[in-house]
Structure formats: C-alpha cells, structure tokens
C-alpha atoms as a PDB file:
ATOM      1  CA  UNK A   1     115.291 109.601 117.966  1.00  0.00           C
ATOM      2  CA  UNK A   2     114.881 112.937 119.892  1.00  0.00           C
ATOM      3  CA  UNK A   3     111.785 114.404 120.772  1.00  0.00           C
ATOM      4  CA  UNK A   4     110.079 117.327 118.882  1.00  0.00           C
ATOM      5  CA  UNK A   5     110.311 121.031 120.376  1.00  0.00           C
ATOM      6  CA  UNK A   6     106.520 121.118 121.301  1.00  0.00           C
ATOM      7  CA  UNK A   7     106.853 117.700 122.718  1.00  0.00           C
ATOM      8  CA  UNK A   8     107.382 117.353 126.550  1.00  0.00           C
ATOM      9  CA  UNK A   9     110.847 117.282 128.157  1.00  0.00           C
ATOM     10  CA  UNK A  10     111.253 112.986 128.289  1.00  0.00           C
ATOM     11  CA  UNK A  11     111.362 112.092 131.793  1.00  0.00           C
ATOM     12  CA  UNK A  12     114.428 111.669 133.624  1.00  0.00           C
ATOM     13  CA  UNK A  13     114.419 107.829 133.347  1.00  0.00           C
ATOM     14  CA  UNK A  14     113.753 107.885 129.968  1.00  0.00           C
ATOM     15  CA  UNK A  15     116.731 110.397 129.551  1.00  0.00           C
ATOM     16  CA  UNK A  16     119.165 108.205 131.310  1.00  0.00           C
ATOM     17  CA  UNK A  17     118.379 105.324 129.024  1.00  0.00           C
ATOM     18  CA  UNK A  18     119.334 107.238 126.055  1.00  0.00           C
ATOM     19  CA  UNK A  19     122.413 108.564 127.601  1.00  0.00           C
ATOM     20  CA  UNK A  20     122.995 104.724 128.425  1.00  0.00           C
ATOM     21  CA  UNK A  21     122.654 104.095 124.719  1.00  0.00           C
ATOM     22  CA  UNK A  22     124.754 106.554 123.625  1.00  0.00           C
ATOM     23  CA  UNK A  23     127.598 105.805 126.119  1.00  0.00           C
ATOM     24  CA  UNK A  24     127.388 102.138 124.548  1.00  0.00           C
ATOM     25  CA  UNK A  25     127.625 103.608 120.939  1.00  0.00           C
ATOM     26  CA  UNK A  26     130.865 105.518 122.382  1.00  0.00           C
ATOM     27  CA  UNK A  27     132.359 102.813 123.399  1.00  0.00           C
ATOM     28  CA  UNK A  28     131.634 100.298 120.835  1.00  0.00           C
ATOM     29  CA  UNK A  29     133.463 103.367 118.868  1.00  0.00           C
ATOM     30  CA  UNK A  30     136.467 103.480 121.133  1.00  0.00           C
ATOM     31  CA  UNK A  31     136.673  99.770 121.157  1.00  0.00           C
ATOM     32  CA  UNK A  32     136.800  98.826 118.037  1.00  0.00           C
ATOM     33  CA  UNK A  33     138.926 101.687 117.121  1.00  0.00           C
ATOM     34  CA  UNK A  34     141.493 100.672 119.688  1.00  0.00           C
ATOM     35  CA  UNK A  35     140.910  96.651 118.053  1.00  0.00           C
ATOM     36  CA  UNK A  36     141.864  98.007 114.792  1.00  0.00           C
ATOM     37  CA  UNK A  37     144.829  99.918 115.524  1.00  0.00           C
ATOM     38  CA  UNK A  38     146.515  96.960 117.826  1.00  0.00           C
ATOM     39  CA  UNK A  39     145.584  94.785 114.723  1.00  0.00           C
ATOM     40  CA  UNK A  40     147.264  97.125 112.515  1.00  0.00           C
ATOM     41  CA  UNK A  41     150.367  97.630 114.813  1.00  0.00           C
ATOM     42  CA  UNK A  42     150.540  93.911 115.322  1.00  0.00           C
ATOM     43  CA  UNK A  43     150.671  92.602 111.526  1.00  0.00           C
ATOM     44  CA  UNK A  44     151.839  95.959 109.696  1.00  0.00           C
ATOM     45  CA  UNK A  45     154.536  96.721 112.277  1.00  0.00           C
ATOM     46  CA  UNK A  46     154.787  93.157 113.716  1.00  0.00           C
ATOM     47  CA  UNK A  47     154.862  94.319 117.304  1.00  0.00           C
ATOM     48  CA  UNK A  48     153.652  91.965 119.943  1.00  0.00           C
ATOM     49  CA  UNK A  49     150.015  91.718 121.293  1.00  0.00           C
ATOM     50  CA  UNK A  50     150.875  93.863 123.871  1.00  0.00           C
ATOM     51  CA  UNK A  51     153.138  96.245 122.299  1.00  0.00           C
ATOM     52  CA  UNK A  52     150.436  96.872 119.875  1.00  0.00           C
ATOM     53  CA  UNK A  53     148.063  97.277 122.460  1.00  0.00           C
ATOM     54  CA  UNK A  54     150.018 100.069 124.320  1.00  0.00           C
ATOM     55  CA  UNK A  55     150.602 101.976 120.729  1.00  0.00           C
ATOM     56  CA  UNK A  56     146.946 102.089 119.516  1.00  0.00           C
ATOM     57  CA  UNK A  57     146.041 103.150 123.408  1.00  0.00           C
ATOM     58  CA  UNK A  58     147.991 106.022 123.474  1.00  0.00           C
ATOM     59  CA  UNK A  59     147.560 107.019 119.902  1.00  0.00           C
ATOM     60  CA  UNK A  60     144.523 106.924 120.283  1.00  0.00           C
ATOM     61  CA  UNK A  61     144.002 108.818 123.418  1.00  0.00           C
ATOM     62  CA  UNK A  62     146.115 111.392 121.703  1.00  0.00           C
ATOM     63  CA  UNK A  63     149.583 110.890 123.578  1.00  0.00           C
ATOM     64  CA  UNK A  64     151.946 109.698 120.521  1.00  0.00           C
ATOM     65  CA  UNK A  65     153.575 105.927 119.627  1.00  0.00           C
ATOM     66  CA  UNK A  66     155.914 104.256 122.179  1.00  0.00           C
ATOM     67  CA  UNK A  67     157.362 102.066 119.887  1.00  0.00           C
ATOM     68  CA  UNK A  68     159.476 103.416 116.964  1.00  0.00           C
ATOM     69  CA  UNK A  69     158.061 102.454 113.670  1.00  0.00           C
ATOM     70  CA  UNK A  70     160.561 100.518 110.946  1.00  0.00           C
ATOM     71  CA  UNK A  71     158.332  99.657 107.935  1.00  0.00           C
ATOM     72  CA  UNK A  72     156.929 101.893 105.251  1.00  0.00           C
ATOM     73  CA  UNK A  73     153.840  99.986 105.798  1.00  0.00           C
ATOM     74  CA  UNK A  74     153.550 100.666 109.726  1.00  0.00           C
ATOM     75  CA  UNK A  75     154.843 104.342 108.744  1.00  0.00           C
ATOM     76  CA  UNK A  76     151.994 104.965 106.663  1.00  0.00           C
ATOM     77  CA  UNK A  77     149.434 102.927 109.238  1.00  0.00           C
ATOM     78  CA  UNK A  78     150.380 105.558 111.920  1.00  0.00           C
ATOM     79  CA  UNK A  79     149.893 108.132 110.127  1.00  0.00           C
ATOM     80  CA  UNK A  80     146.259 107.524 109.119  1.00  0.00           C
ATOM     81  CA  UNK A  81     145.335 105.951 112.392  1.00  0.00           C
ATOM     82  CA  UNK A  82     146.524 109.044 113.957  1.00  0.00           C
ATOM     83  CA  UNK A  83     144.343 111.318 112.354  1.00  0.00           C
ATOM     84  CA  UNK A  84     141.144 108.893 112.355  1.00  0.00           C
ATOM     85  CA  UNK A  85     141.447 108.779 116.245  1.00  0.00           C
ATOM     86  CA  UNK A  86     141.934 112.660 116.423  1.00  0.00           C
ATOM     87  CA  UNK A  87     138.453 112.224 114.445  1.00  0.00           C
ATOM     88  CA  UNK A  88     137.184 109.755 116.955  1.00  0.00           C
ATOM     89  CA  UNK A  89     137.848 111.752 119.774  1.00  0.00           C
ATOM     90  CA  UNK A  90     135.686 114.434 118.229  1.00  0.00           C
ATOM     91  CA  UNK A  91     133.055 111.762 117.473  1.00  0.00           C
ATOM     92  CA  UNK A  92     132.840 110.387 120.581  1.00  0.00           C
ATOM     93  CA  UNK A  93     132.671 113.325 121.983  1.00  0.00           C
ATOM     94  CA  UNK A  94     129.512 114.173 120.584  1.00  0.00           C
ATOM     95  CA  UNK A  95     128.469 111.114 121.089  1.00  0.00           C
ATOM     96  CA  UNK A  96     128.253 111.213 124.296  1.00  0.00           C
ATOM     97  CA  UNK A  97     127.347 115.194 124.563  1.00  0.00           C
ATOM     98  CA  UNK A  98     124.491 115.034 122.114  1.00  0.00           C
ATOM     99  CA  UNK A  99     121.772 113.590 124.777  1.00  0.00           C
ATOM    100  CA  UNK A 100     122.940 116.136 126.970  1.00  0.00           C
ATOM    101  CA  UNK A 101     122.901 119.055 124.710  1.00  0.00           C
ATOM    102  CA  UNK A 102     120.012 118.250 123.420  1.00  0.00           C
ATOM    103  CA  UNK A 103     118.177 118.166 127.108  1.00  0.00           C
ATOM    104  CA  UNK A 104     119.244 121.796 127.260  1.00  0.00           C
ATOM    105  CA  UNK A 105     118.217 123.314 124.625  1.00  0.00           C
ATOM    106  CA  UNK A 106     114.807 121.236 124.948  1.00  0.00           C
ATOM    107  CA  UNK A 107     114.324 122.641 128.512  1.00  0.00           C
ATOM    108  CA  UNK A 108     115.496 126.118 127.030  1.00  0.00           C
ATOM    109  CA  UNK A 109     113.125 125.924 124.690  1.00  0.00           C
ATOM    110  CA  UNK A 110     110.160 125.107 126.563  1.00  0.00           C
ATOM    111  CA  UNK A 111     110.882 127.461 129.698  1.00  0.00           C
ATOM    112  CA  UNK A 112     110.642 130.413 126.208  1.00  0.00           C
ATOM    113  CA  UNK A 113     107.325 128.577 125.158  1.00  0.00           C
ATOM    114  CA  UNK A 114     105.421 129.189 128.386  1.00  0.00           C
ATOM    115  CA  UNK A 115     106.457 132.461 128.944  1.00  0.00           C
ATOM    116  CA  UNK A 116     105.516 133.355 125.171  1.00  0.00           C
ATOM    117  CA  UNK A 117     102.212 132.230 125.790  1.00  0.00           C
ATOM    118  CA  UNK A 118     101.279 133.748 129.497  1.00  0.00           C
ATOM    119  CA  UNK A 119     102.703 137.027 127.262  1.00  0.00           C
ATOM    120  CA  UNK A 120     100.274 136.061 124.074  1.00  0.00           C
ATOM    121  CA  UNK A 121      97.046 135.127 126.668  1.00  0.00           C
ATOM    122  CA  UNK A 122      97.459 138.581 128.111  1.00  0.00           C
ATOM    123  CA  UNK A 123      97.456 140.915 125.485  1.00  0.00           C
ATOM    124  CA  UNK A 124      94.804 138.906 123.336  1.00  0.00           C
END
C-alpha cells in the first residue's frame, strides 16, 4: 500500500488520492458507527429516529447521552457503544493521519539518504 524507503517520494497527485481513500475509509467508519448506535438506541432503548440519532452523535463524538436511559438492555448498549466510539475516534484518527505520517517520515528519510551518500562518495 505504501511505498518502500528506497522508493521515490509518490508525487503529490498520487498522494492526494490516497489521502482521498483514506478519508473515505474514515468515514465509512464514522458512518456506520453512528448507523449502529441510532439502531441500537432506537430498538434497545426505543427512542425515536431522531432521538436516537442525536444520542449515537454525541456519544460518539465523545460529548455524553441526551436522553436518559430506562432499560437494562439500553444500559448495557451505552456502555459498550461508549467505549467502541472512544476506540473509533482513535481509529479514525489514524486513519486519516497515517498517509500523512507516513509522507514525513518518507521525505525524512530520503533527505538522510542523499546526504549519507554525498558523505559515503567523498570519503571512498
């Protein structure tokens, strides 16, 4: 998927279209996440669409439930769903940074190489 450390730095087109790829794996991530807790909200809980909606949102983007939970079953639904999107976060995250990260320390890396070898050529 990435390119090797003696390989070229991809061009910055190239680049881009990975980082496009990436930003669609994040938020296939974040989507269906958020689909999955309104589903769970909605039948566990048996909050409306919207209700549901607002309570996966903001548990997921780390704020807490607006609605108080009543059944053992939604009890128990929160709870995981609140640490799997405090693990999606962190996911995501690197998701999206990995591209980036990567770029850097490929750049790094090659900027060493050349000086290495002017430093090699000279003393040989």
């Amino acid at each position: 998927m990435y390119e090797h450390h003696r390989d070229r730095l991809l061009p910055r087109a190239a680049f881009l279209r990975r980082l496009g790829r990436h930003a669609l794996v994040a938020c296939a991530l974040v989507t269906g996440s958020l689909l999955a807790g309104i589903l769970g909200y909605h039948y566990l809980e048996n909050l409306g669409w919207i209700d549901a909606l607002l309570n996966a949102a903001m548990i997921l983007g780390g704020m807490g439930p607006v609605n108080e939970i009543h059944t053992v079953a939604g009890k128990i639904f929160a709870s995981i769903y609140a640490l799997y999107s405090g693990l999606i976060v962190l996911i995501v995250a690197g998701v999206l940074f990995a591209p980036i990260f990567h770029r850097f320390l490929h750049r790094f890396h090659l900027e060493l190489d050349d000086g290495d070898s002017s430093r090699r050529g000279g003393k040989s």
